[in-house]
PDB file of N, CA and C in Angstrom:
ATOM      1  N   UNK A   1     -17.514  12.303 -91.338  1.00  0.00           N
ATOM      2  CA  UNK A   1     -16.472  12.895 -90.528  1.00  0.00           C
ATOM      3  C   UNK A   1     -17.019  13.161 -89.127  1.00  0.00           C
ATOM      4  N   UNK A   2     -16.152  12.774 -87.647  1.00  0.00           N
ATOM      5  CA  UNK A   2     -16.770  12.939 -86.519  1.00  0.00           C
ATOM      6  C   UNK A   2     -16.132  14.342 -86.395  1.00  0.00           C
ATOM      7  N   UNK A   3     -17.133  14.734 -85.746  1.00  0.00           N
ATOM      8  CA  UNK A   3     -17.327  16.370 -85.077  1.00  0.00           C
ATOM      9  C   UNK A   3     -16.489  16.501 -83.763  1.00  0.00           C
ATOM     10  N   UNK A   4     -15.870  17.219 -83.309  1.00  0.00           N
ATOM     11  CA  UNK A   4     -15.121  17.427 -81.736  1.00  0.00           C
ATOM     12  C   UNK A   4     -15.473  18.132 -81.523  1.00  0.00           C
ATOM     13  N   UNK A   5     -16.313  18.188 -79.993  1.00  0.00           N
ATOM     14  CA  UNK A   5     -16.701  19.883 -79.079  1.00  0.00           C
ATOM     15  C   UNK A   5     -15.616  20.251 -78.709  1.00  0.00           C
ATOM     16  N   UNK A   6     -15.319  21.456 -78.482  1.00  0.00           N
ATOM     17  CA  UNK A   6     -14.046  21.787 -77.449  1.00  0.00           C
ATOM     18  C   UNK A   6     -15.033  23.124 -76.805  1.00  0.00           C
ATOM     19  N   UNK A   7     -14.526  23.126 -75.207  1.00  0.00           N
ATOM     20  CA  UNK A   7     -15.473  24.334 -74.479  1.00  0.00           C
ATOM     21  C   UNK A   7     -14.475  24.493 -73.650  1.00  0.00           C
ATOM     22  N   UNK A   8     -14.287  25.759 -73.432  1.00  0.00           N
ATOM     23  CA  UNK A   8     -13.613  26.323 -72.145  1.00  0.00           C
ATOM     24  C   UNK A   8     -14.493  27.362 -71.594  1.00  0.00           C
ATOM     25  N   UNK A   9     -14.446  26.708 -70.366  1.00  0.00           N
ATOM     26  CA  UNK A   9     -15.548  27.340 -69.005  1.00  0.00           C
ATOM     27  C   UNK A   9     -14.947  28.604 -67.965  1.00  0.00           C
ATOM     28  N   UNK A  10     -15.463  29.323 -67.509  1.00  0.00           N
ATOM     29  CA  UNK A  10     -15.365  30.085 -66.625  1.00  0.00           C
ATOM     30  C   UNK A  10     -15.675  29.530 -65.321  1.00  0.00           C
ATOM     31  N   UNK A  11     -17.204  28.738 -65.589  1.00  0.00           N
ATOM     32  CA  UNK A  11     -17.814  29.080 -64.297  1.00  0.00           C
ATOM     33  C   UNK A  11     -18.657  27.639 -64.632  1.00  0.00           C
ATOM     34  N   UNK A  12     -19.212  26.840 -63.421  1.00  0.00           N
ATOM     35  CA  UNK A  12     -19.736  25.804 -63.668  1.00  0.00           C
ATOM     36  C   UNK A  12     -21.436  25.816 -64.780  1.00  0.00           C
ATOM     37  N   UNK A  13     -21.786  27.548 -64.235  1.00  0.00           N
ATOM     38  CA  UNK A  13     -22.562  27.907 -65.058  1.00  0.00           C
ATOM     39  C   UNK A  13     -22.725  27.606 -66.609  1.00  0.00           C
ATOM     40  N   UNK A  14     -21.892  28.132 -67.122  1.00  0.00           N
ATOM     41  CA  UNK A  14     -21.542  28.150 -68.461  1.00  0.00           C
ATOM     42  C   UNK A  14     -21.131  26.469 -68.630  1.00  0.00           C
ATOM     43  N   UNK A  15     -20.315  25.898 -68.131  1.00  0.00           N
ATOM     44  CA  UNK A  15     -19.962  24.344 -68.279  1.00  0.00           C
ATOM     45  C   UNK A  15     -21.455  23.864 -68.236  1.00  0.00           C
ATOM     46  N   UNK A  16     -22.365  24.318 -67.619  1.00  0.00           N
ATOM     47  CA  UNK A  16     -24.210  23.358 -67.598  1.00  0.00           C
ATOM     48  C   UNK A  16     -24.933  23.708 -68.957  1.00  0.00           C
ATOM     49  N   UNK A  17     -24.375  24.770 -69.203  1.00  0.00           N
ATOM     50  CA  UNK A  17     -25.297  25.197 -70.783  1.00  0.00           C
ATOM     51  C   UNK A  17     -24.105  24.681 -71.470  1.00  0.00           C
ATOM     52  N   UNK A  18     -23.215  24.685 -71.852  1.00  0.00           N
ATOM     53  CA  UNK A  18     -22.516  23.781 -72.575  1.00  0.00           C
ATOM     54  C   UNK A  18     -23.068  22.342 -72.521  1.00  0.00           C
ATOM     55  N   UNK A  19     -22.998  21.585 -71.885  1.00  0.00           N
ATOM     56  CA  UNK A  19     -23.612  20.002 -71.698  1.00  0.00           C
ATOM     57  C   UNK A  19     -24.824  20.196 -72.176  1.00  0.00           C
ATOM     58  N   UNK A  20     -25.632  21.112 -71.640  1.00  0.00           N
ATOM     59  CA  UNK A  20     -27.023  21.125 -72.277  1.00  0.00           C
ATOM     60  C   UNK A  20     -27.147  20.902 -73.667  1.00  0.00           C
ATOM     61  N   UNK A  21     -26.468  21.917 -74.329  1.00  0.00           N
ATOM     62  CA  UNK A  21     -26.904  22.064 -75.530  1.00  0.00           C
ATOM     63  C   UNK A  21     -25.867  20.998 -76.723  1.00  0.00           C
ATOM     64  N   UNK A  22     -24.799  20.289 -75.952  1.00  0.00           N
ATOM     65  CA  UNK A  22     -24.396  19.483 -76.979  1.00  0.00           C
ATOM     66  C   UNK A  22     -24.906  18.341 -76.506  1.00  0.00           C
ATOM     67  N   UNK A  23     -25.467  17.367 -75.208  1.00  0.00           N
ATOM     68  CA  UNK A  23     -26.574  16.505 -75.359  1.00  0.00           C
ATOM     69  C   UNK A  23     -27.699  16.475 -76.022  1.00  0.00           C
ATOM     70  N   UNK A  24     -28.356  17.602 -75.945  1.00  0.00           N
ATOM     71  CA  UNK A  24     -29.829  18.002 -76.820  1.00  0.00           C
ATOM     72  C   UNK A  24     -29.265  17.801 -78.617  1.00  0.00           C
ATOM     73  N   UNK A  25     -28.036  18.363 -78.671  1.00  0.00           N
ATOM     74  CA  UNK A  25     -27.788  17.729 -80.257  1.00  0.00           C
ATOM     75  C   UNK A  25     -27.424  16.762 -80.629  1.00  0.00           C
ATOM     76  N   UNK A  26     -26.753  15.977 -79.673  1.00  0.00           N
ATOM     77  CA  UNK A  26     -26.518  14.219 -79.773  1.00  0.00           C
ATOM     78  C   UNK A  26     -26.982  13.577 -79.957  1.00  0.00           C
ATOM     79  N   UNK A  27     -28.271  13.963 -79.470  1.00  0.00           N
ATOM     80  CA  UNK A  27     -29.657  12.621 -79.968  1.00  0.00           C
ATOM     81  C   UNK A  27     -29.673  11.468 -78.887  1.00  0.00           C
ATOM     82  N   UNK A  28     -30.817  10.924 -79.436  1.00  0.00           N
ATOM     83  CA  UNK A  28     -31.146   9.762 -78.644  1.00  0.00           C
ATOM     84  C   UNK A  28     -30.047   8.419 -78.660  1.00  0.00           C
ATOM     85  N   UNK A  29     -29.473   8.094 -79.121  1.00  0.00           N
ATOM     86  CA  UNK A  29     -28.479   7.107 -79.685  1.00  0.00           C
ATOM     87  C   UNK A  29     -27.163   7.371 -79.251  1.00  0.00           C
ATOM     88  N   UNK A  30     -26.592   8.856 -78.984  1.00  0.00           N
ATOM     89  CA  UNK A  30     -25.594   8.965 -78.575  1.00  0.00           C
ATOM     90  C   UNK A  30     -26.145   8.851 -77.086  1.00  0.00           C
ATOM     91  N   UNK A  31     -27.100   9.462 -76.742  1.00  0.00           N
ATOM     92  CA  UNK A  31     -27.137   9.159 -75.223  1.00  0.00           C
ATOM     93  C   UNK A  31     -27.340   7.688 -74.881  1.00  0.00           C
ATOM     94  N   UNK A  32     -27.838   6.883 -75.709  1.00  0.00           N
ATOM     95  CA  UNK A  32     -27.763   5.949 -75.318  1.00  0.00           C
ATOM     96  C   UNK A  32     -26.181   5.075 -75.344  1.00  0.00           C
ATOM     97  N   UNK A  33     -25.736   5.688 -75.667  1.00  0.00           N
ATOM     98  CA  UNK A  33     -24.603   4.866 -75.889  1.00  0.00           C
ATOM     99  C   UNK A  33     -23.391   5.536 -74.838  1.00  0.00           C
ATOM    100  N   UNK A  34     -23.638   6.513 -74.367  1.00  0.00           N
ATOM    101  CA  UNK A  34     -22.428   7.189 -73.231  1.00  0.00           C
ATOM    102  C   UNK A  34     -23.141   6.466 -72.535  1.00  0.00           C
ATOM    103  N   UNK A  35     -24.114   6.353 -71.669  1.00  0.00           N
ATOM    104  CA  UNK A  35     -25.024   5.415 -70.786  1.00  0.00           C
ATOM    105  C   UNK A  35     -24.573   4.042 -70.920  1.00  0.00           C
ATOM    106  N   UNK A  36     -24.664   3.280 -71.803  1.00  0.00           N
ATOM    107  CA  UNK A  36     -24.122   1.982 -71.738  1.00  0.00           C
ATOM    108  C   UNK A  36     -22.260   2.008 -71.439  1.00  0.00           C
ATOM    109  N   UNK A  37     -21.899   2.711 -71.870  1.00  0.00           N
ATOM    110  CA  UNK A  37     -20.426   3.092 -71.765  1.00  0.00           C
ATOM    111  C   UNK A  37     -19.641   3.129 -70.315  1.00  0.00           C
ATOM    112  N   UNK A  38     -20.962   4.058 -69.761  1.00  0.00           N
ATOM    113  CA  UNK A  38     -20.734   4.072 -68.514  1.00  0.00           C
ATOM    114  C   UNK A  38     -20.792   2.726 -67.234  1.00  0.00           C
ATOM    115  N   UNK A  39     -21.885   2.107 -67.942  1.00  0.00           N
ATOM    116  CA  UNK A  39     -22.463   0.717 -67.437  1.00  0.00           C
ATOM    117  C   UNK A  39     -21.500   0.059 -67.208  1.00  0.00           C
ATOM    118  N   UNK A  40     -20.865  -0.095 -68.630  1.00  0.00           N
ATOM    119  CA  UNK A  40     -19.734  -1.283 -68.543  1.00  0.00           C
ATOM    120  C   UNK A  40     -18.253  -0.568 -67.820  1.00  0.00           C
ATOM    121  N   UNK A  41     -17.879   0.834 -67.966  1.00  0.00           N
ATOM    122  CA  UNK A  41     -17.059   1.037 -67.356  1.00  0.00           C
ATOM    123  C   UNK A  41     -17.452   0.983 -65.821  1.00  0.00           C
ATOM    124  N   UNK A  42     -18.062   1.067 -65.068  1.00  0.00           N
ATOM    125  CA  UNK A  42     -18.680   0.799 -63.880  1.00  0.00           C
ATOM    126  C   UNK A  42     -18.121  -0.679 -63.112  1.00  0.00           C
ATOM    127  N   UNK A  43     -18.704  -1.620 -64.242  1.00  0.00           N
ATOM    128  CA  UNK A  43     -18.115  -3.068 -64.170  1.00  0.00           C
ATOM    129  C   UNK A  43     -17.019  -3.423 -63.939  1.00  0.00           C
ATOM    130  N   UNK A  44     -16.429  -2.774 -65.319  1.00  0.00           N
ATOM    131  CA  UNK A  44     -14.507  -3.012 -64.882  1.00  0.00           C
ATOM    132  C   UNK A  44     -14.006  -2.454 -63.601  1.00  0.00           C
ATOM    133  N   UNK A  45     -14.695  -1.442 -63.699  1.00  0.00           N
ATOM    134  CA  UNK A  45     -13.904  -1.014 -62.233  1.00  0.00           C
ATOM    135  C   UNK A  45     -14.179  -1.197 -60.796  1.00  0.00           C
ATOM    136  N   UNK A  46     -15.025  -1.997 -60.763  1.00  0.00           N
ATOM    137  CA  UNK A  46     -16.053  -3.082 -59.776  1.00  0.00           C
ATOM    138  C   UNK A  46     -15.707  -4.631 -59.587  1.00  0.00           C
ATOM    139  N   UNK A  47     -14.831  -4.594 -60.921  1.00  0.00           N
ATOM    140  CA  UNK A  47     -14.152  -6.097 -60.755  1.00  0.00           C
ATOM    141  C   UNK A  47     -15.755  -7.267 -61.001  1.00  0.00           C
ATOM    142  N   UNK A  48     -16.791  -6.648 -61.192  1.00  0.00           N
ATOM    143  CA  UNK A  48     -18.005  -7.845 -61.403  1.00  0.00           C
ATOM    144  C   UNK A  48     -17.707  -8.531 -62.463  1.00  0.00           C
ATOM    145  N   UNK A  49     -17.367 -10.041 -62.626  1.00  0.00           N
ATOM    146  CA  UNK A  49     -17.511 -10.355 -63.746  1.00  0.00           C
ATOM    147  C   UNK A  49     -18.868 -11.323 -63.489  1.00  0.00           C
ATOM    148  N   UNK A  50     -18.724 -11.939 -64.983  1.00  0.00           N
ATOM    149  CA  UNK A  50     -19.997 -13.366 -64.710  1.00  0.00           C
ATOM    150  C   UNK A  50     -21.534 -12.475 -64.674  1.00  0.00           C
ATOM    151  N   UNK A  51     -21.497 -10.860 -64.484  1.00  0.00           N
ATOM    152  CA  UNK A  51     -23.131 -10.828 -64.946  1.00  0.00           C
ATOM    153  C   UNK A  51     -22.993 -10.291 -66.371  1.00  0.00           C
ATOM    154  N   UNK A  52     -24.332 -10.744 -67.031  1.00  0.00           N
ATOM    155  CA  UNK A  52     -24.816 -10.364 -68.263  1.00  0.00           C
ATOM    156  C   UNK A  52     -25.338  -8.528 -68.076  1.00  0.00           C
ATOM    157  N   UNK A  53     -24.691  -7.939 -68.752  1.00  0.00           N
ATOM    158  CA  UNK A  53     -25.261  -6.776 -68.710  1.00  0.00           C
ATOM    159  C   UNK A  53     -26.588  -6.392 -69.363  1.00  0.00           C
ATOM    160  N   UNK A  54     -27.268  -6.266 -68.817  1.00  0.00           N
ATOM    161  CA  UNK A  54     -28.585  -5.922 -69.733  1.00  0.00           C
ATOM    162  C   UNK A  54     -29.802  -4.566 -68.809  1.00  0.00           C
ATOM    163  N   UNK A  55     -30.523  -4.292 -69.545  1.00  0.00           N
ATOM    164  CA  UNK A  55     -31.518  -2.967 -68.727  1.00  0.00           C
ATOM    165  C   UNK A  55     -32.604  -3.219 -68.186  1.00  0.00           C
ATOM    166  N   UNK A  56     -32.666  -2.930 -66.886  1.00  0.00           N
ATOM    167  CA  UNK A  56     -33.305  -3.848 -65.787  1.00  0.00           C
ATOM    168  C   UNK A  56     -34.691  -3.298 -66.345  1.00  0.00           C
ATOM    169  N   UNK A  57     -35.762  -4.012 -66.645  1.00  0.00           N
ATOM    170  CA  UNK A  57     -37.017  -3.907 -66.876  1.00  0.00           C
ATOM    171  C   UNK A  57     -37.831  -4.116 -65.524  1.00  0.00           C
ATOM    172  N   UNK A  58     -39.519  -3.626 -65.992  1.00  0.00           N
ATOM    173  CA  UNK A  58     -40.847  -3.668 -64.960  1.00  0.00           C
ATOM    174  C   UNK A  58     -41.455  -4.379 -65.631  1.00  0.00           C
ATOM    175  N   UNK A  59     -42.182  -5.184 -64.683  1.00  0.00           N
ATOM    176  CA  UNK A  59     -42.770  -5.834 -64.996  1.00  0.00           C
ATOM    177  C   UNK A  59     -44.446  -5.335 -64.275  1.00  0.00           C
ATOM    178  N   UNK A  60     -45.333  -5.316 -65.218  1.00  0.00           N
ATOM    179  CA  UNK A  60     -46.738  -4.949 -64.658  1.00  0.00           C
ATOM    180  C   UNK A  60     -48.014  -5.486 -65.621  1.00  0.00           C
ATOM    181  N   UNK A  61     -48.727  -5.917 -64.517  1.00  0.00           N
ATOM    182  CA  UNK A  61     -49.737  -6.344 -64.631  1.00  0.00           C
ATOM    183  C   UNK A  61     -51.509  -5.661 -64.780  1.00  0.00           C
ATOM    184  N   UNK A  62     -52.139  -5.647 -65.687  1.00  0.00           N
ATOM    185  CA  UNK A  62     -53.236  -4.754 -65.695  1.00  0.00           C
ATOM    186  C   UNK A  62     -54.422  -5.572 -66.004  1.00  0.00           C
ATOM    187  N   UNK A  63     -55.970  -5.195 -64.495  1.00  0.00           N
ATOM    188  CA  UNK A  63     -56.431  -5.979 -64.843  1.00  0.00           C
ATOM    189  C   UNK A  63     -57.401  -5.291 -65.078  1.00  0.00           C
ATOM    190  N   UNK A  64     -59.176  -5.417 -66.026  1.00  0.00           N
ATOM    191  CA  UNK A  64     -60.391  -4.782 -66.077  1.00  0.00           C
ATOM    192  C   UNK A  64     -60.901  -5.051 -64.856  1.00  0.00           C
ATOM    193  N   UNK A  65     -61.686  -3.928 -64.398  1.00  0.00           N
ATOM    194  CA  UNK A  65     -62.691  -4.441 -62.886  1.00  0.00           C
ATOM    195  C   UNK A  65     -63.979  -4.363 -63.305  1.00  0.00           C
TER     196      UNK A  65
END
């Protein structure tokens, strides 16, 4: 069964500890997934089509001296 937050704020204060503490219980997976969510809604509303969405990596090199 999915869970629903519901919060009513006073003050932006209280709205920051709210977010706090229901991200910190979401886990890693839900954040990853509002993050991609966002990605692609970004897109649509950017009109980009034709790129592959994917997570821009580094690339690095390490050498012994």
């Amino acid at each position: 069964m999915k869970k629903i937050w519901e919060n009513k704020t006073v003050s932006f204060k209280s709205a920051r500890k709210f977010d706090i503490i229901f991200w910190n219980k979401a886990g890693a997976n839900a954040k990853f997934s509002a993050m991609w969510k966002m990605i692609e809604d970004f897109y649509k509303i950017k009109k980009k089509h034709g790129h592959k969405l994917r997570l821009q990596r580094s690339v690095q090199g390490i050498e012994q001296i």
